[in-house]
Protein backbone atom coordinates (compact mmCIF):
# COMPACT_ATOMS: atom_id res chain seq x y z
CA UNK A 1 48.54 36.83 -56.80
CA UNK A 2 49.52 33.25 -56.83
CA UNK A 3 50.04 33.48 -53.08
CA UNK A 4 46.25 35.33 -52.74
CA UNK A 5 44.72 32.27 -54.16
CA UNK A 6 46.38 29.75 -52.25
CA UNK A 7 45.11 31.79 -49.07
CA UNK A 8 41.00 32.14 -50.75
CA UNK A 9 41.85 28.14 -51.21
CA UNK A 10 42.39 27.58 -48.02
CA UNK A 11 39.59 29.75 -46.49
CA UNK A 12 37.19 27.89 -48.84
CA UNK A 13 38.57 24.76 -47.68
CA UNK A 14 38.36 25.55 -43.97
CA UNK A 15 34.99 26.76 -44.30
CA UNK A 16 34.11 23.74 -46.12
CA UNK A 17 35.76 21.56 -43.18
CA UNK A 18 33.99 23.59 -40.44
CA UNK A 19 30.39 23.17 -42.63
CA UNK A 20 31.27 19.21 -43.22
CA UNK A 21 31.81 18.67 -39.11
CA UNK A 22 28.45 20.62 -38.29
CA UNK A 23 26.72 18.63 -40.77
CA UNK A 24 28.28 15.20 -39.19
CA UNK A 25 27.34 16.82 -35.69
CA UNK A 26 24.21 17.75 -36.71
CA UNK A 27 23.16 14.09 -37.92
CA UNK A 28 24.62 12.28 -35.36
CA UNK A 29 22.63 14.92 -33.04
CA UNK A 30 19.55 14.31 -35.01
CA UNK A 31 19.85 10.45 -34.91
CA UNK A 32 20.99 9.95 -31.36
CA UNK A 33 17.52 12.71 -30.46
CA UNK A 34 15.69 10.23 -32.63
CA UNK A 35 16.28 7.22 -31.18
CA UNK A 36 16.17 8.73 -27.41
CA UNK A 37 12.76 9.70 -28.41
CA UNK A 38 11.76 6.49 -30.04
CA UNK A 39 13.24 4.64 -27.01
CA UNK A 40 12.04 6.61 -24.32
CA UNK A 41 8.31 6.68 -25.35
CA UNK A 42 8.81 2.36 -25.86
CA UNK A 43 9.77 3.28 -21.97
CA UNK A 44 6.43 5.06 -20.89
CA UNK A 45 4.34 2.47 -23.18
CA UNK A 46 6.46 0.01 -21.34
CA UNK A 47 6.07 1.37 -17.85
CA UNK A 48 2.13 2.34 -18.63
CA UNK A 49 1.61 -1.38 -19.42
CA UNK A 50 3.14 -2.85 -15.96
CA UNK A 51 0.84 -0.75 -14.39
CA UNK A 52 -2.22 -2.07 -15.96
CA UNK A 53 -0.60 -5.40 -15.70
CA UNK A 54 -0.15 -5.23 -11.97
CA UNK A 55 -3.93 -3.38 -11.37
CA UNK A 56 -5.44 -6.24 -13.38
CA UNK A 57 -3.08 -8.63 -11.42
CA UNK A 58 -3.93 -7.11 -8.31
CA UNK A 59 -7.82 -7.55 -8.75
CA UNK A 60 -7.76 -10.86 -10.25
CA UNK A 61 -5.65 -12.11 -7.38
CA UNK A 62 -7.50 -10.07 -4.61
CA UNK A 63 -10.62 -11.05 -6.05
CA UNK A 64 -10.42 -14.79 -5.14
CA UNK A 65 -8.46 -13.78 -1.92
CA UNK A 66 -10.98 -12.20 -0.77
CA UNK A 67 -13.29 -14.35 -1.21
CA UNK A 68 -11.53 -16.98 0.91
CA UNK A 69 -10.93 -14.81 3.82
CA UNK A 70 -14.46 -13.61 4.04
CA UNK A 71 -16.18 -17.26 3.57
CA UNK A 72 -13.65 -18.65 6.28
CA UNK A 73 -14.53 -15.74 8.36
CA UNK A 74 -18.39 -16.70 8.08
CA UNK A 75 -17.67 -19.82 8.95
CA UNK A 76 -15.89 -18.97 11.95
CA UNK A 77 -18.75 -17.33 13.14
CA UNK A 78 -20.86 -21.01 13.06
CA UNK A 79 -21.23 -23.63 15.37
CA UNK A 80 -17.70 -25.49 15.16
CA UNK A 81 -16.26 -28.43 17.00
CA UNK A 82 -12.68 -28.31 17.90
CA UNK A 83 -10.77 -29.82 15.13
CA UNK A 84 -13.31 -27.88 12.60
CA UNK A 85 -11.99 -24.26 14.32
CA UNK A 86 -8.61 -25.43 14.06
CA UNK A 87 -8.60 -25.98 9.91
CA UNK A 88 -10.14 -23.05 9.70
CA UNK A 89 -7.75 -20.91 11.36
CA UNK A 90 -5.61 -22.35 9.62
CA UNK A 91 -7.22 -21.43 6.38
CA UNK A 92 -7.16 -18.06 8.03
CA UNK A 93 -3.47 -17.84 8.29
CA UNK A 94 -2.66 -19.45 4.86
CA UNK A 95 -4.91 -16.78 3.44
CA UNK A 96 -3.23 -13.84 5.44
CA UNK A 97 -0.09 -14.85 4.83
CA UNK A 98 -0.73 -15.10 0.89
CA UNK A 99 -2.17 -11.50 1.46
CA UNK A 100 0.58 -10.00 2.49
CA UNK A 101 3.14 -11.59 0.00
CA UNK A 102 0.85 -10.24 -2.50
CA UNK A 103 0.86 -6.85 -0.97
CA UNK A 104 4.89 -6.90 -0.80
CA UNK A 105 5.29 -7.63 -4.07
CA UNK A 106 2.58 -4.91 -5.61
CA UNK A 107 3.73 -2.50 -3.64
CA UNK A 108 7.50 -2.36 -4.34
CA UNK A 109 6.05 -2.44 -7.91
CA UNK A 110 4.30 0.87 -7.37
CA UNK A 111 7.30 1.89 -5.45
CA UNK A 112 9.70 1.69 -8.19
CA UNK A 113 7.19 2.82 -11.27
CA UNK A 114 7.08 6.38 -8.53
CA UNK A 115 2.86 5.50 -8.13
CA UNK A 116 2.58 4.74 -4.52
CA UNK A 117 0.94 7.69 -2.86
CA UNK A 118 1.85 9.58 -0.09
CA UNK A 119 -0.45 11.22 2.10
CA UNK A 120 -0.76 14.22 4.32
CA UNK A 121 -3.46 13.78 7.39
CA UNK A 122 -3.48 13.99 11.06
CA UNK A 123 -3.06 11.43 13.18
CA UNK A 124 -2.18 10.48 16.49
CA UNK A 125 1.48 8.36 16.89
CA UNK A 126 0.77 6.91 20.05
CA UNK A 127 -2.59 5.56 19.27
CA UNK A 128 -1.30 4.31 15.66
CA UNK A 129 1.43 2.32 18.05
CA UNK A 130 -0.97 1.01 20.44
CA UNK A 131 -3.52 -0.32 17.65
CA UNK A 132 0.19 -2.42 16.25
CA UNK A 133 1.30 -3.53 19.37
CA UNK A 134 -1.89 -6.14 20.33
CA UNK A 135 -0.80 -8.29 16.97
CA UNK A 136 2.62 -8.81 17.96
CA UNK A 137 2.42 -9.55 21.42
CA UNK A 138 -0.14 -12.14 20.94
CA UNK A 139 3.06 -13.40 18.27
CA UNK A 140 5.68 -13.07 20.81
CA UNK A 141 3.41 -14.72 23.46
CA UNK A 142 4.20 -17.89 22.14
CA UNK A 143 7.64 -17.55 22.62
CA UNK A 144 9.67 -16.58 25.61
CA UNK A 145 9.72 -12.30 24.17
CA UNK A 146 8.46 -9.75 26.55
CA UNK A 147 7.13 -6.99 24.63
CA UNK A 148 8.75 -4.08 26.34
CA UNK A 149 7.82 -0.08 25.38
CA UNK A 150 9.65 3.04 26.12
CA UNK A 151 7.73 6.51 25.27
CA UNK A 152 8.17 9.52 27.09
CA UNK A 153 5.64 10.85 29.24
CA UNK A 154 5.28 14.31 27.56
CA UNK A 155 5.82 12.88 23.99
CA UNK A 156 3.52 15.40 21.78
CA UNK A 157 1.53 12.63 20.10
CA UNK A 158 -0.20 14.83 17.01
CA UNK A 159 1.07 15.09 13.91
CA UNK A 160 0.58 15.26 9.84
CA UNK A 161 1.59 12.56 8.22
CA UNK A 162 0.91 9.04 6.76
CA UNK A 163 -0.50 7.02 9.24
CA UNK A 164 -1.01 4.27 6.91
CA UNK A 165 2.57 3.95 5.63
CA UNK A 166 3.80 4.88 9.14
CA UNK A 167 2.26 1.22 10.19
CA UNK A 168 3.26 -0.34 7.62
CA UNK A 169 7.21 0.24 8.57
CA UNK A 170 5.89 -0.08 12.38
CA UNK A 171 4.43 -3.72 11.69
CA UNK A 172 7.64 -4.80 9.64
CA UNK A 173 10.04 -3.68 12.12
CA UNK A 174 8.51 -4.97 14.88
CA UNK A 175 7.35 -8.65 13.58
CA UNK A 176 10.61 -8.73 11.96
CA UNK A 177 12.09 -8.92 15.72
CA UNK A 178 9.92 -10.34 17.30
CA UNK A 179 10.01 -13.68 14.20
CA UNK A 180 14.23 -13.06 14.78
CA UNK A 181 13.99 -13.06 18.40
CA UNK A 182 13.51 -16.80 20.57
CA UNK A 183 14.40 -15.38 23.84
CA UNK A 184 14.50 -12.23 25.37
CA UNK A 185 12.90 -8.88 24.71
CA UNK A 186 12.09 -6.62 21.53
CA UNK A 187 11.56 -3.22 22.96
CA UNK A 188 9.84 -0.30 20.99
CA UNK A 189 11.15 3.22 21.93
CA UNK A 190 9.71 6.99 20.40
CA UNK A 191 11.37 10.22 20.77
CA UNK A 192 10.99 13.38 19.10
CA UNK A 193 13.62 16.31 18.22
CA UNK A 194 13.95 19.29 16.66
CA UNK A 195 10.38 18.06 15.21
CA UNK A 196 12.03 14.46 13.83
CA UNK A 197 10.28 11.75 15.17
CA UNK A 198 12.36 9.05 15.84
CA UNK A 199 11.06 5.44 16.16
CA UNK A 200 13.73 2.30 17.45
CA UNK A 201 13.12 -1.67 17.97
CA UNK A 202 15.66 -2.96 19.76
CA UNK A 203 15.81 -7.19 20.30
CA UNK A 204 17.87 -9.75 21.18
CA UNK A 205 17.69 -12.10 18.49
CA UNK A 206 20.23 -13.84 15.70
CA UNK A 207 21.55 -10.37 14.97
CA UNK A 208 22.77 -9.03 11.42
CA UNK A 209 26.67 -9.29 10.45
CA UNK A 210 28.10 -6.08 10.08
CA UNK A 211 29.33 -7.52 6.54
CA UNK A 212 25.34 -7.61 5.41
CA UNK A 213 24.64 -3.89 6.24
CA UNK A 214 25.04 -2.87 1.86
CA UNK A 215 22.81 -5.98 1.22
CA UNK A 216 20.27 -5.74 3.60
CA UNK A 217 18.01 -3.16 1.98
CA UNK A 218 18.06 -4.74 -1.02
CA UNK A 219 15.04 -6.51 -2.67
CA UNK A 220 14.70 -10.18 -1.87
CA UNK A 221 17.77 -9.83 0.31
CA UNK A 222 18.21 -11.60 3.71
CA UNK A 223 20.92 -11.67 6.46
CA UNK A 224 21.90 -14.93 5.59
CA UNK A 225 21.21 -18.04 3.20
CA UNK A 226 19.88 -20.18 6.35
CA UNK A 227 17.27 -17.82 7.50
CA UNK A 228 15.00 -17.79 4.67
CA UNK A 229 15.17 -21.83 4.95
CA UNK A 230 14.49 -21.83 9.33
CA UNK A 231 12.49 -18.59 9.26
CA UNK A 232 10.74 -18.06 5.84
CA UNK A 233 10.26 -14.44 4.11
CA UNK A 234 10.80 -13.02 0.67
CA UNK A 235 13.42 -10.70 1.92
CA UNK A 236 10.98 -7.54 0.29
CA UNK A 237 9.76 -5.88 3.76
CA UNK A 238 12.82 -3.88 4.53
CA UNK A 239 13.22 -2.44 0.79
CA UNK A 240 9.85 -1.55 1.32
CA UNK A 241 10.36 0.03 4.50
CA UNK A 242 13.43 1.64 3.41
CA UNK A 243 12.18 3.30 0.07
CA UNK A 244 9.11 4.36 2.18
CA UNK A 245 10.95 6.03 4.85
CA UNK A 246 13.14 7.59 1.75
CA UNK A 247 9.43 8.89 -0.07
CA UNK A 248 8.19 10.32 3.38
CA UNK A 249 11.48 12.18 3.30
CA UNK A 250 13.02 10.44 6.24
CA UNK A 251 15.65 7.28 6.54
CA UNK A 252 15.90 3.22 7.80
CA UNK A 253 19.43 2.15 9.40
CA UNK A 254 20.21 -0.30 12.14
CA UNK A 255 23.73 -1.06 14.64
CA UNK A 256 24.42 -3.98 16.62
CA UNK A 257 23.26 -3.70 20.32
CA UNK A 258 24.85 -4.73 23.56
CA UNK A 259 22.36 -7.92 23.67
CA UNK A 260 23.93 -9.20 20.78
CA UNK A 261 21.07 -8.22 18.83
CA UNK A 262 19.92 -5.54 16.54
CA UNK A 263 18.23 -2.21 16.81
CA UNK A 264 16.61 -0.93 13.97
CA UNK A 265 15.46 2.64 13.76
CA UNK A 266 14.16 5.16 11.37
CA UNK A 267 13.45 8.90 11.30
CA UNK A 268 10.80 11.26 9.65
CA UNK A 269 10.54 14.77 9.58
CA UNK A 270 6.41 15.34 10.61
CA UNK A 271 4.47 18.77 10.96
CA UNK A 272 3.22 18.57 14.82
CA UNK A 273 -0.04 19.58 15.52
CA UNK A 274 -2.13 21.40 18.85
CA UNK A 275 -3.11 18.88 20.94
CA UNK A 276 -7.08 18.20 20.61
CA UNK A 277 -6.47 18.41 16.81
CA UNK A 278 -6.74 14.63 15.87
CA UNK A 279 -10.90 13.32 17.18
CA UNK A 280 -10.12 11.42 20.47
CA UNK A 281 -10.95 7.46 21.13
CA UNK A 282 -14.31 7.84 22.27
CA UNK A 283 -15.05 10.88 19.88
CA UNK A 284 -14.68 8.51 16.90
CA UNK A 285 -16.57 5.03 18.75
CA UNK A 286 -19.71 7.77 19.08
CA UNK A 287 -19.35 8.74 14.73
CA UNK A 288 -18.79 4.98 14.28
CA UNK A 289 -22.27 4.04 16.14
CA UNK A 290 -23.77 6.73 14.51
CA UNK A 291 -22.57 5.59 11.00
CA UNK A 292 -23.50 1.63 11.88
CA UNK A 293 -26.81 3.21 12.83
CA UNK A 294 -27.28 5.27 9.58
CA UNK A 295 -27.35 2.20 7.59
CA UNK A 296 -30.50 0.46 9.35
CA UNK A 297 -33.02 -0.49 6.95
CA UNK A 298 -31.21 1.56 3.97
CA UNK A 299 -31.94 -0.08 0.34
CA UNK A 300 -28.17 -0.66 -0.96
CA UNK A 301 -27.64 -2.16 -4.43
CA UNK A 302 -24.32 -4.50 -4.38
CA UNK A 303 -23.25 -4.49 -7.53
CA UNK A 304 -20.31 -7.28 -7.50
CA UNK A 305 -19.69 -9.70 -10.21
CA UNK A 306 -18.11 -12.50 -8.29
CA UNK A 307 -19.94 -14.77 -6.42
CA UNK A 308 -18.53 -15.36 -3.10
CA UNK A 309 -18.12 -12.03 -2.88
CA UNK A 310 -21.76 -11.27 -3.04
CA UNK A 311 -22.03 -13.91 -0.66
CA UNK A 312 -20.18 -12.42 1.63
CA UNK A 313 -20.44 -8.62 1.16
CA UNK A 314 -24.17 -9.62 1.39
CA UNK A 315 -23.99 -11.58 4.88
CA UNK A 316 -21.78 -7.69 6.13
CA UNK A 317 -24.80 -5.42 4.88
CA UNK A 318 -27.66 -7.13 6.69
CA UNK A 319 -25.58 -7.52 9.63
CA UNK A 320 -25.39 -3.63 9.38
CA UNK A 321 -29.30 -3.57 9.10
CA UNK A 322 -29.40 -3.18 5.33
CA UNK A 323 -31.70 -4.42 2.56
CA UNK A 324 -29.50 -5.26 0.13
CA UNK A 325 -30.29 -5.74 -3.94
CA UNK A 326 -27.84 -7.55 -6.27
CA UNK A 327 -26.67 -6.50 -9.88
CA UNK A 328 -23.90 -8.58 -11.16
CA UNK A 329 -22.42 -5.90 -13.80
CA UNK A 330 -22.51 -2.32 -14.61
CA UNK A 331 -25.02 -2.77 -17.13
CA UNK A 332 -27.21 -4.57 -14.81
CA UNK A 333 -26.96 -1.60 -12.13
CA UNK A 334 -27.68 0.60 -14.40
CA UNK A 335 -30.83 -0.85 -15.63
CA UNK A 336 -31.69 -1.37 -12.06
CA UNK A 337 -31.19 2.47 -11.06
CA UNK A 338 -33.37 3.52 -14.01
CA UNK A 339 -36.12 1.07 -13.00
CA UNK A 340 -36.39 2.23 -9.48
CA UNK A 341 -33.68 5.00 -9.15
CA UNK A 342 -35.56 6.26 -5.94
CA UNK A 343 -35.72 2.84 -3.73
CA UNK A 344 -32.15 2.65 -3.43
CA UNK A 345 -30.34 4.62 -0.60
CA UNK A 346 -26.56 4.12 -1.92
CA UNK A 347 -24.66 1.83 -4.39
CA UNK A 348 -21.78 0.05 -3.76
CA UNK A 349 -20.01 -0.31 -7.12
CA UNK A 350 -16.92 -2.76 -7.74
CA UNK A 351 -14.72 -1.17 -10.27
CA UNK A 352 -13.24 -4.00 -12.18
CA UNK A 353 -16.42 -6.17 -13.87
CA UNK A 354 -17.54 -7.27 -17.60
CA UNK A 355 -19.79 -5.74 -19.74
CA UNK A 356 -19.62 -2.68 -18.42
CA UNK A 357 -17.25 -1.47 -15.14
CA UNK A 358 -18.06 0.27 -12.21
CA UNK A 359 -16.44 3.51 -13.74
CA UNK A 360 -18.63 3.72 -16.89
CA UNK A 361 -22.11 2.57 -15.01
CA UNK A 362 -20.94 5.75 -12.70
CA UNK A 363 -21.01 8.05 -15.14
CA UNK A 364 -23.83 6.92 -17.07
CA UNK A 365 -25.88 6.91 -13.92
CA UNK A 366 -24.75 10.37 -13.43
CA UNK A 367 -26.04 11.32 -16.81
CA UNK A 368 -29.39 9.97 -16.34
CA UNK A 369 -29.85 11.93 -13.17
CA UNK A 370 -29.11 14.49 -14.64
CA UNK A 371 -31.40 14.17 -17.31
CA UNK A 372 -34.34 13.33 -15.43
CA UNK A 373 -33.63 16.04 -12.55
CA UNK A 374 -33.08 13.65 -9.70
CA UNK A 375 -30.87 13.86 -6.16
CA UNK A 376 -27.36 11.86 -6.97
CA UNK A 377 -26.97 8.49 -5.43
CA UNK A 378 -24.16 7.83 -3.66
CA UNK A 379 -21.96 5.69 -4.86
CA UNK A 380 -19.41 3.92 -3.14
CA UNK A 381 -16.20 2.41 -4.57
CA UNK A 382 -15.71 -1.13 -3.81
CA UNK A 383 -12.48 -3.12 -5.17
CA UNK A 384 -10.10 -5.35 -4.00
């Protein structure tokens, strides 16, 4: 009996033992969950509020930007002398160049929060190519670089795909040799297999050491200490191209060549269209005229709250043939619309703008038509 109780004893006690380490488990469990939970929504705030930082960044730097590049690009249209045209190409360049640092850095922003958009359209390849090529080779014109190209004569040219981002990687590639490269030739090659598209630049320039290859792709990461200081650059363009190539499920790599230089090339896998699927050259000249001449003598109300903007955007409309009206908020287009909703033929509405934004003068202009039983305006988007 003595030996019966003993065994109950230790039942109880392993039971007890078994109960304790669930209820440790159990805590621990519930306090790890906890503070996953607490951390990972101080993550999404986080990440929710570097978005709105960089949209509010990106307008309020675009904003003034833009400003400057349109009002030197009025000016270049006056009566200057010589040394006049030269500051203001100048101004020109400063402003492009601060443009596309400010692109760089926004979009490896949107890269990494997973925001930057990929699209699906068709395009043609070799027309996307040939509307790069005329900016470089005016760059590599003043230098001793021959621009050379090497397409196939039956290369199918259609395809789905992102035209946009497509460029992008096309432009970096290719300025990025031709900047590298002080004698020579930076050639551009296509190919296409097993429906891969396959895109190389091949120069003879400083070259990369084969040591560099892990670093390269790296943010704010450069061959070598001495180029950023003879050449410039943030060292951003090939993460960007890289992690681009990556989203549009394809890839970025580059070998030595036999010139001493480098060849970079990158692959995508795109859908290939029947030819006569993307609208030909002079196809798309004949919508544009028709467009241009769609907007002669329209009514447009510019609603824009910045002043050289207006300026500017102004100056564009009439030389399009449009009247345009000016309302510096939301509030004030809206007003406007109710006044004389039927004597405007379109709005263009900026998005970002105080009082009220181009979003909530959208929708309440919506609801009035509504109300009153009237066509819908359109209204177009404007932001920087």
């Amino acid at each position: 009996q003595q030996q019966q109780i003993y065994i109950r004893m230790a039942e109880i006690y392993q039971t007890a033992t078994y109960a304790m380490l669930i209820l440790i488990v159990s805590t621990i469990s519930y306090i790890f969950i906890r503070k996953y939970a607490a951390q990972r929504a101080d993550a999404l705030k986080f990440s929710q509020a570097k978005s709105e930082f960089l949209a509010n960044m990106s307008h309020e730097i675009r904003t003034p930007l833009n400003g400057i590049v349109g009002m030197a690009d009025l000016i270049s249209g006056t009566e200057l002398n010589e040394e006049q045209r030269t500051y203001v190409q100048a101004l020109v360049s400063s402003a492009s160049g601060l443009t596309d640092l400010i692109n760089d850095i926004l979009d490896i922003s949107k890269i990494e929060s997973g925001s930057m958009p990929i699209e699906s359209v068709p395009f043609d390849l070799l027309r996307l190519l040939n509307d790069t090529l005329p900016g470089v080779t005016l760059s590599a014109s003043d230098k001793n670089v021959e621009i050379q190209t090497d397409f196939p004569e039956n290369f199918h040219p259609e395809y789905m795909g992102d035209p946009t981002r497509i460029k992008q990687i096309m432009v970096n590639l290719i300025g990025n040799a031709v900047k590298f490269t002080d004698d020579g030739h930076v050639k551009i090659s296509l190919s296409e297999e097993n429906g891969t598209i396959y895109f190389e630049v091949e120069d003879t320039g400083i070259g990369i050491p084969e040591e560099k290859r892990s670093s390269l792709f790296k943010k704010f990461s450069q061959g070598d200490v001495t180029i950023n200081r003879k050449y410039g650059g943030t060292g951003l363009g090939l993460a960007i191209c890289k992690k681009l190539s990556e989203n549009m499920g394809g890839n970025i790599d580059f070998v030595q060549n036999k010139f001493g230089g480098t060849t970079f090339r990158f692959w995508l896998p795109l859908y290939k269209l029947p030819l006569g699927t993307v609208i030909p050259d002079d196809l798309s000249s004949a919508l544009e005229r028709m467009e241009n001449s769609l907007f002669g003598d329209r009514s447009i109300l510019l609603v824009e709250d910045n002043l050289v903007n207006q300026i500017y955007a102004t100056k564009l409309l009439k030389t399009l043939g449009c009247a345009p009206h000016l309302a510096s908020n939301g509030l004030d287009a809206l007003n406007k619309v109710k006044d004389s909703h039927d004597s405007y033929s379109a709005v263009l509405m900026d998005c970002r703008m105080p009082e009220m934004d181009g979003y909530e003068a959208t929708r309440q202009i919506r609801a009035f038509e509504r109300e009153n039983n009237l066509t819908p305006l359109p209204i177009i988007a404007l932001t920087a």
